[in-house]
PDB file of N, CA and C in Angstrom:
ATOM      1  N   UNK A   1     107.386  88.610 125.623  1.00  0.00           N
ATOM      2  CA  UNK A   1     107.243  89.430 124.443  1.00  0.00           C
ATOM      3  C   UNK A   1     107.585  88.594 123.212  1.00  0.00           C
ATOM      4  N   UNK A   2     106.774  88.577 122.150  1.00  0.00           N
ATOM      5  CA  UNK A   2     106.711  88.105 120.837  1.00  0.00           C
ATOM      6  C   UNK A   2     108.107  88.247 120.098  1.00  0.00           C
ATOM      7  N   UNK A   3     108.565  88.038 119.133  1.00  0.00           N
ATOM      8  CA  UNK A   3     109.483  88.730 118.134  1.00  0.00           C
ATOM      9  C   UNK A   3     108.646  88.716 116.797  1.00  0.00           C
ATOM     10  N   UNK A   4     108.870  89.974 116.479  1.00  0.00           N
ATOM     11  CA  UNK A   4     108.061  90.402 115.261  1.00  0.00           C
ATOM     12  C   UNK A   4     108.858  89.734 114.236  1.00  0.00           C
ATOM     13  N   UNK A   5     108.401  89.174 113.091  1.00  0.00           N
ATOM     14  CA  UNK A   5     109.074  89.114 111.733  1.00  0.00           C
ATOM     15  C   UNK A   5     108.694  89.759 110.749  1.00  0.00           C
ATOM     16  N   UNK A   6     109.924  89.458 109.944  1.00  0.00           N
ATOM     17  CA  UNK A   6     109.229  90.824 108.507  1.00  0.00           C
ATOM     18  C   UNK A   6     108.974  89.623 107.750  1.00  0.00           C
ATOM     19  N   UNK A   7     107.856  90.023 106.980  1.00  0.00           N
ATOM     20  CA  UNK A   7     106.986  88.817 105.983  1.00  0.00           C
ATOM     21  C   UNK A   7     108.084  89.018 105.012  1.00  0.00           C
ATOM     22  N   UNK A   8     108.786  89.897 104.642  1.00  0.00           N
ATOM     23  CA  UNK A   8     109.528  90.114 103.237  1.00  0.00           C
ATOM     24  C   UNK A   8     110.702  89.117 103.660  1.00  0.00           C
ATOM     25  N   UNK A   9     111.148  88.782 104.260  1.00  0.00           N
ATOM     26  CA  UNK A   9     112.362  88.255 104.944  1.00  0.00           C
ATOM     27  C   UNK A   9     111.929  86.673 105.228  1.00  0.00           C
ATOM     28  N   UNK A  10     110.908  86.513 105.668  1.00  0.00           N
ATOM     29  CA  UNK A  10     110.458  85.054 105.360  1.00  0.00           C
ATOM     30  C   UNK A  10     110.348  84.272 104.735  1.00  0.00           C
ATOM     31  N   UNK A  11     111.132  82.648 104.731  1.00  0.00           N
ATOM     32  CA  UNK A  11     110.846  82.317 103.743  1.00  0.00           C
ATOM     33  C   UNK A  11     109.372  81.916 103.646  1.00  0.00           C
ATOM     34  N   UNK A  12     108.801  82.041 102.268  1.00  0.00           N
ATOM     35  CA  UNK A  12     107.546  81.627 102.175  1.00  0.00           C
ATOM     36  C   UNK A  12     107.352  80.716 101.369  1.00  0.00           C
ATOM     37  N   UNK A  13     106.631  78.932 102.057  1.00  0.00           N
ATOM     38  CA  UNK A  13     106.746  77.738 100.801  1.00  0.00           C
ATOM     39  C   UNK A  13     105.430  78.795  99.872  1.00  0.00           C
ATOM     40  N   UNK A  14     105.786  77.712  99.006  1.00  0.00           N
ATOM     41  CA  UNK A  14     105.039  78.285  97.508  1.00  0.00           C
ATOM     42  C   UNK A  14     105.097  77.300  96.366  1.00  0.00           C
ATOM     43  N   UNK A  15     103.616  76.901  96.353  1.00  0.00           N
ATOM     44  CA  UNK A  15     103.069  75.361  95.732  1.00  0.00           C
ATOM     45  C   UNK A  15     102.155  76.313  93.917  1.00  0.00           C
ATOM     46  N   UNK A  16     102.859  75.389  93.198  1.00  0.00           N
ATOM     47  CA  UNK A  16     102.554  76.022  91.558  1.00  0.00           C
ATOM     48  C   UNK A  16     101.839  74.902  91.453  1.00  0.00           C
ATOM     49  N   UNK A  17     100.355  75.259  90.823  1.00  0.00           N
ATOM     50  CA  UNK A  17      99.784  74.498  90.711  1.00  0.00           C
ATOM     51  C   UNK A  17      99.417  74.698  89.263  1.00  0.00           C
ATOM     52  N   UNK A  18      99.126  73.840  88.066  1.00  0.00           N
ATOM     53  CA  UNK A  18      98.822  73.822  85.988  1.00  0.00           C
ATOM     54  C   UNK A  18      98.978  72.498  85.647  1.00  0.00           C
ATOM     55  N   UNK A  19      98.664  72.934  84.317  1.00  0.00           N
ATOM     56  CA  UNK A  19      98.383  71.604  83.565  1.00  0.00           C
ATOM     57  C   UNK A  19      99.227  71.026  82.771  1.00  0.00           C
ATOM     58  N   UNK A  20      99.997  69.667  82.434  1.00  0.00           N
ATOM     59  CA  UNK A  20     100.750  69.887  81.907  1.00  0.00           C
ATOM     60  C   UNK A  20     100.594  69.189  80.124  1.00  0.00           C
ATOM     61  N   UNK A  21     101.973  68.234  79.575  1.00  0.00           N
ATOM     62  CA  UNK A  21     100.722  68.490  78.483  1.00  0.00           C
ATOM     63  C   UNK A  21      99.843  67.262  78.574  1.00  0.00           C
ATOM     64  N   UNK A  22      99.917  66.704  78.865  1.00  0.00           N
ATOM     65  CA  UNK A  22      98.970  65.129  78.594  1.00  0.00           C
ATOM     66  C   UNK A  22      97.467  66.360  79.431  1.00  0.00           C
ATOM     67  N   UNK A  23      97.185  67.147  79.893  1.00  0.00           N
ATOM     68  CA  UNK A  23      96.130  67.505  80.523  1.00  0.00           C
ATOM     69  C   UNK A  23      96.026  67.335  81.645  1.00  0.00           C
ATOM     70  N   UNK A  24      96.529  66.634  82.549  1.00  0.00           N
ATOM     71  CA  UNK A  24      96.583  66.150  83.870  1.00  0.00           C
ATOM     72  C   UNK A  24      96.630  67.922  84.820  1.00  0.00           C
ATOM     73  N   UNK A  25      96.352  67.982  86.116  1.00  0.00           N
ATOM     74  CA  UNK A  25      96.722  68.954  86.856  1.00  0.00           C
ATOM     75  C   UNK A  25      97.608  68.309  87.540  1.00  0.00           C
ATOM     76  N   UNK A  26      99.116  69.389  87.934  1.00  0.00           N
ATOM     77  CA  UNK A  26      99.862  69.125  88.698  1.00  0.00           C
ATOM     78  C   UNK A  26     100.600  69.752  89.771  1.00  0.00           C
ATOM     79  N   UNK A  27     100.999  69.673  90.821  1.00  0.00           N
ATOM     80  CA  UNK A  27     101.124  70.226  91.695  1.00  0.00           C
ATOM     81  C   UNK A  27     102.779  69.844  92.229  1.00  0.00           C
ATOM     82  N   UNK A  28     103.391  71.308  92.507  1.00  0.00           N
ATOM     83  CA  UNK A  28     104.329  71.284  92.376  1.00  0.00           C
ATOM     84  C   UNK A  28     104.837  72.059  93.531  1.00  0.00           C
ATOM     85  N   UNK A  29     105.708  71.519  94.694  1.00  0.00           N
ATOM     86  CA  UNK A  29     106.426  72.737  95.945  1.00  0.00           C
ATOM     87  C   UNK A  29     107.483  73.158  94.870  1.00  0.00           C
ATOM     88  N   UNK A  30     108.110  74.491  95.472  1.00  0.00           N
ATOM     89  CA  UNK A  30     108.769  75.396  94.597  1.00  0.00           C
ATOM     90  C   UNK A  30     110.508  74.236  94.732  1.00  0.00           C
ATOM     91  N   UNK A  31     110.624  74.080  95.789  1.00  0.00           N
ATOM     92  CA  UNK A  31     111.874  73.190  95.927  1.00  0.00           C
ATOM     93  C   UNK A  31     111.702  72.030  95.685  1.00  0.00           C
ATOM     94  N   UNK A  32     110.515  71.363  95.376  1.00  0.00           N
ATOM     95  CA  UNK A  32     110.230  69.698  94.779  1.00  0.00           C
ATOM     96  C   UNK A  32     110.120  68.567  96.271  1.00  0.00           C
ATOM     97  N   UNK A  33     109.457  69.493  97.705  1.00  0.00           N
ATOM     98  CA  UNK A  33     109.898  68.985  98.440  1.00  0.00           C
ATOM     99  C   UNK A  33     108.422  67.898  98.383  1.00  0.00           C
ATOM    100  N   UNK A  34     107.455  67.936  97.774  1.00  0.00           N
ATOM    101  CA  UNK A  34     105.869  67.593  97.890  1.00  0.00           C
ATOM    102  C   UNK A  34     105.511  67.580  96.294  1.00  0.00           C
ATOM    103  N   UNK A  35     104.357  67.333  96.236  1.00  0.00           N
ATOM    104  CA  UNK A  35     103.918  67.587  94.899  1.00  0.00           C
ATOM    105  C   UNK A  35     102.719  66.540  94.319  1.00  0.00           C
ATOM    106  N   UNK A  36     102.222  66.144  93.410  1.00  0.00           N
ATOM    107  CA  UNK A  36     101.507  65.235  92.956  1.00  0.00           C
ATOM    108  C   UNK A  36     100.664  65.629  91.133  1.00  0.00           C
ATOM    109  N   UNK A  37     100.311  64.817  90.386  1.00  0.00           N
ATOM    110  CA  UNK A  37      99.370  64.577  89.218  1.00  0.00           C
ATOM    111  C   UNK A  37      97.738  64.277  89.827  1.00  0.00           C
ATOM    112  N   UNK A  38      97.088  65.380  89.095  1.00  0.00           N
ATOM    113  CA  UNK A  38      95.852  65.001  89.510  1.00  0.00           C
ATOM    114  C   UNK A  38      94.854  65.383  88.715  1.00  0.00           C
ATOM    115  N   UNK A  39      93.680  64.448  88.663  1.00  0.00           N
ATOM    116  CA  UNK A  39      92.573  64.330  87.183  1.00  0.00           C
ATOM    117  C   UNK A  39      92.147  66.182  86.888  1.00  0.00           C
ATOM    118  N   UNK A  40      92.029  66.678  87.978  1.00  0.00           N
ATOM    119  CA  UNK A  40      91.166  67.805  87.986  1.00  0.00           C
ATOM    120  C   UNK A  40      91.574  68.834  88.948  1.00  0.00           C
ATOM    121  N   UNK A  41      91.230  70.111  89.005  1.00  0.00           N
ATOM    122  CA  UNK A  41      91.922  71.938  89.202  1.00  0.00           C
ATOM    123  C   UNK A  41      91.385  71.031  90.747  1.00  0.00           C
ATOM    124  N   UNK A  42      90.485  71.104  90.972  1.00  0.00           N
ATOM    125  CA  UNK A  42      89.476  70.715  92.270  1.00  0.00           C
ATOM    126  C   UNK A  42      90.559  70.002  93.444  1.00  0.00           C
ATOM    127  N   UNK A  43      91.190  68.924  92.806  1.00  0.00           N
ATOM    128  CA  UNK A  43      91.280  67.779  93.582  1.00  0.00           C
ATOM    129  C   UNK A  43      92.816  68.036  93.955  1.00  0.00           C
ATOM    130  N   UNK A  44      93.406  68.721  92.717  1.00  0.00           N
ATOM    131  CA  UNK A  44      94.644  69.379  93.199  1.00  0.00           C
ATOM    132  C   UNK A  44      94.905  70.942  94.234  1.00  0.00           C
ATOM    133  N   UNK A  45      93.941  70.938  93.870  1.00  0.00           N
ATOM    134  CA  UNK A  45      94.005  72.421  95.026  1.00  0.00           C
ATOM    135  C   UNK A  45      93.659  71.936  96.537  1.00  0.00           C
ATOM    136  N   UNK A  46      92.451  71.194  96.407  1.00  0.00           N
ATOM    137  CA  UNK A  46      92.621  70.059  98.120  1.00  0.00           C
ATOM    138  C   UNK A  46      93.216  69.771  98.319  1.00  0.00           C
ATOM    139  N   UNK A  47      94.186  68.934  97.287  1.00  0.00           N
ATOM    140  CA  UNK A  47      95.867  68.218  98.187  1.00  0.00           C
ATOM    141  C   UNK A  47      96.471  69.418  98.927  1.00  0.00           C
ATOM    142  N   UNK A  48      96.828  70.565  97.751  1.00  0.00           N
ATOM    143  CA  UNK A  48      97.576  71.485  98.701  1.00  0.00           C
ATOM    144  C   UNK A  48      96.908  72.351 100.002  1.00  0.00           C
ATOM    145  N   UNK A  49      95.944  72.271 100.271  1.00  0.00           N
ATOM    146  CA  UNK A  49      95.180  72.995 101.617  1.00  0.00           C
ATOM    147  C   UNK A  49      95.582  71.946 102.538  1.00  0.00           C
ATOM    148  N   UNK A  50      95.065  70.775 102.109  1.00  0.00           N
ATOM    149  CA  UNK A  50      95.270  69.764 102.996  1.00  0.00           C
ATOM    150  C   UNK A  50      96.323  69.783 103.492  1.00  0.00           C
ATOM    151  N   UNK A  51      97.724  69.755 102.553  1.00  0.00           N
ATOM    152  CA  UNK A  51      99.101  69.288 102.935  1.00  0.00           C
ATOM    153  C   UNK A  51      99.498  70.521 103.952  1.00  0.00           C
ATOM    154  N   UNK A  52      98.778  71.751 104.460  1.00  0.00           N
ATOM    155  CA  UNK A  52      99.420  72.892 105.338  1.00  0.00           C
ATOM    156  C   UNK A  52     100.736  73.201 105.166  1.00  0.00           C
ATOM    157  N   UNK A  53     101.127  72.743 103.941  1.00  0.00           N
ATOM    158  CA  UNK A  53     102.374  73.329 103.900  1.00  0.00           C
ATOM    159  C   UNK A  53     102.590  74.396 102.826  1.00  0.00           C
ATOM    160  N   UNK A  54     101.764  74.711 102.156  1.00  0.00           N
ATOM    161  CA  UNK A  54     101.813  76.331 101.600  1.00  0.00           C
ATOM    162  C   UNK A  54     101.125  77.498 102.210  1.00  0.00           C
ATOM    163  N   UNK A  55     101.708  78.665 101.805  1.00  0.00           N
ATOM    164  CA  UNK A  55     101.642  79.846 102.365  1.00  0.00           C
ATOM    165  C   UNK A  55     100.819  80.719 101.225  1.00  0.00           C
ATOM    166  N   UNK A  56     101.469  80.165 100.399  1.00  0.00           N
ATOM    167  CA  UNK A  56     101.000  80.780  98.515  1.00  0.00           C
ATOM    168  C   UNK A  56     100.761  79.518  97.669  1.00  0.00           C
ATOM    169  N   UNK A  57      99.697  79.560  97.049  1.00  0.00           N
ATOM    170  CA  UNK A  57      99.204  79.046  95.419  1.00  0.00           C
ATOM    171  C   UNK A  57      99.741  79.596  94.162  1.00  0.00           C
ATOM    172  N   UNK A  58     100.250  79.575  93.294  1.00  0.00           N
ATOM    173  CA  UNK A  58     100.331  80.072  92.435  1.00  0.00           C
ATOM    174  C   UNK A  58      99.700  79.020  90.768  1.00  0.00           C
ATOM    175  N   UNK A  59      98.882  79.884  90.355  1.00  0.00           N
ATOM    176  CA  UNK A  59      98.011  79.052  89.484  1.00  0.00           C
ATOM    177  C   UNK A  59      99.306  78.916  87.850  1.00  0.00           C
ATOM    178  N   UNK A  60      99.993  78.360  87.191  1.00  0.00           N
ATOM    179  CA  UNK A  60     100.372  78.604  85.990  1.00  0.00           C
ATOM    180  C   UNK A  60      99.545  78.171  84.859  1.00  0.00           C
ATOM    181  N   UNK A  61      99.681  79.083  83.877  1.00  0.00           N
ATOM    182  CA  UNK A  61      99.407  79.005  82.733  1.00  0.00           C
ATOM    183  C   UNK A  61     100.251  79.469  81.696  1.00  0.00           C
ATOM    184  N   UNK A  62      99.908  78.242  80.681  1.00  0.00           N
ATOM    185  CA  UNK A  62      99.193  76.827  80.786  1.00  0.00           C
ATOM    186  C   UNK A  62      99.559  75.799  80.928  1.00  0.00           C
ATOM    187  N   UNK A  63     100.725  75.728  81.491  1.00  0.00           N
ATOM    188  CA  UNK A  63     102.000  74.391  81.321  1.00  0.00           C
ATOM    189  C   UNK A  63     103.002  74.329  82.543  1.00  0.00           C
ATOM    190  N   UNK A  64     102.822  73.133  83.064  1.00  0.00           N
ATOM    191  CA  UNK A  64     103.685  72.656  84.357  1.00  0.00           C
ATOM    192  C   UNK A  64     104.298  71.329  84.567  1.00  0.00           C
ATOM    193  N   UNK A  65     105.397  71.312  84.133  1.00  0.00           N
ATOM    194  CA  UNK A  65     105.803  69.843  84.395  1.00  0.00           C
ATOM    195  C   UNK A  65     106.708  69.681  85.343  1.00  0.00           C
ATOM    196  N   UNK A  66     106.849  68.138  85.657  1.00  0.00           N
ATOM    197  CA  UNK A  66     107.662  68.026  86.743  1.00  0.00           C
ATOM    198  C   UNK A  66     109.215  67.945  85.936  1.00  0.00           C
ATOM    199  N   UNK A  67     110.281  68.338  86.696  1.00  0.00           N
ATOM    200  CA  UNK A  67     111.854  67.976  85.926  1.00  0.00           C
ATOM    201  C   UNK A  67     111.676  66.362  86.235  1.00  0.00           C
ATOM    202  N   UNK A  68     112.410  65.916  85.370  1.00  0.00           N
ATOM    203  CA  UNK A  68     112.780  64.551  85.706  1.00  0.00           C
ATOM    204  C   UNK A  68     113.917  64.532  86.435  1.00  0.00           C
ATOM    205  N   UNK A  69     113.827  63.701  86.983  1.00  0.00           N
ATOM    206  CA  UNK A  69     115.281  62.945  87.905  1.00  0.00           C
ATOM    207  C   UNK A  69     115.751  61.722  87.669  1.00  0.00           C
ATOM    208  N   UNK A  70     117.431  61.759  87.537  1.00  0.00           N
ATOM    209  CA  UNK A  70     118.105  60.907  87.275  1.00  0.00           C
ATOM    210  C   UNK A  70     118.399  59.614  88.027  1.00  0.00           C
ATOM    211  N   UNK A  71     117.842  58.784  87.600  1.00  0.00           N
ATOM    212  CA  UNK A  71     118.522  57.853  88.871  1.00  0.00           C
ATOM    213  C   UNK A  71     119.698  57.538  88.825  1.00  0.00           C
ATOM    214  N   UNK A  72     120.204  57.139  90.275  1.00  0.00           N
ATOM    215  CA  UNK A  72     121.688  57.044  90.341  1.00  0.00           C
ATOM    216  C   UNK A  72     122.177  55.777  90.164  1.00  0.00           C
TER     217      UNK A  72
END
């Protein structure tokens, strides 16, 4: 026998995908675990199908940047 899960209770990855300002599309996992800059909506939405690791897209508008990180 299976075990049922509740979808609400799951975590679910969740990849934000916009533009940021230079124009570039960028793609972003919600925890920064993946991600990438890319010329065009097209080529960034393939990375994330490809990568099977989202569950959800979320399109922003109109502005997405990555945080910077400090090096140590």
């Amino acid at each position: 026998m299976s075990e049922l899960v509740d979808p609400l209770r799951r975590p679910v990855p969740i990849v934000f995908v916009g533009r940021n300002q230079q124009g570039n599309w960028v793609v972003r996992e919600e925890n920064g675990t993946f991600g990438g800059m890319f010329v065009n909506r097209t080529q960034a939405i393939k990375f994330v199908l490809k990568s099977g690791r989202a569950e959800a897209i979320i399109e922003m508008s109109p502005r997405l940047e990555f945080a910077t990180i400090a090096e140590p």
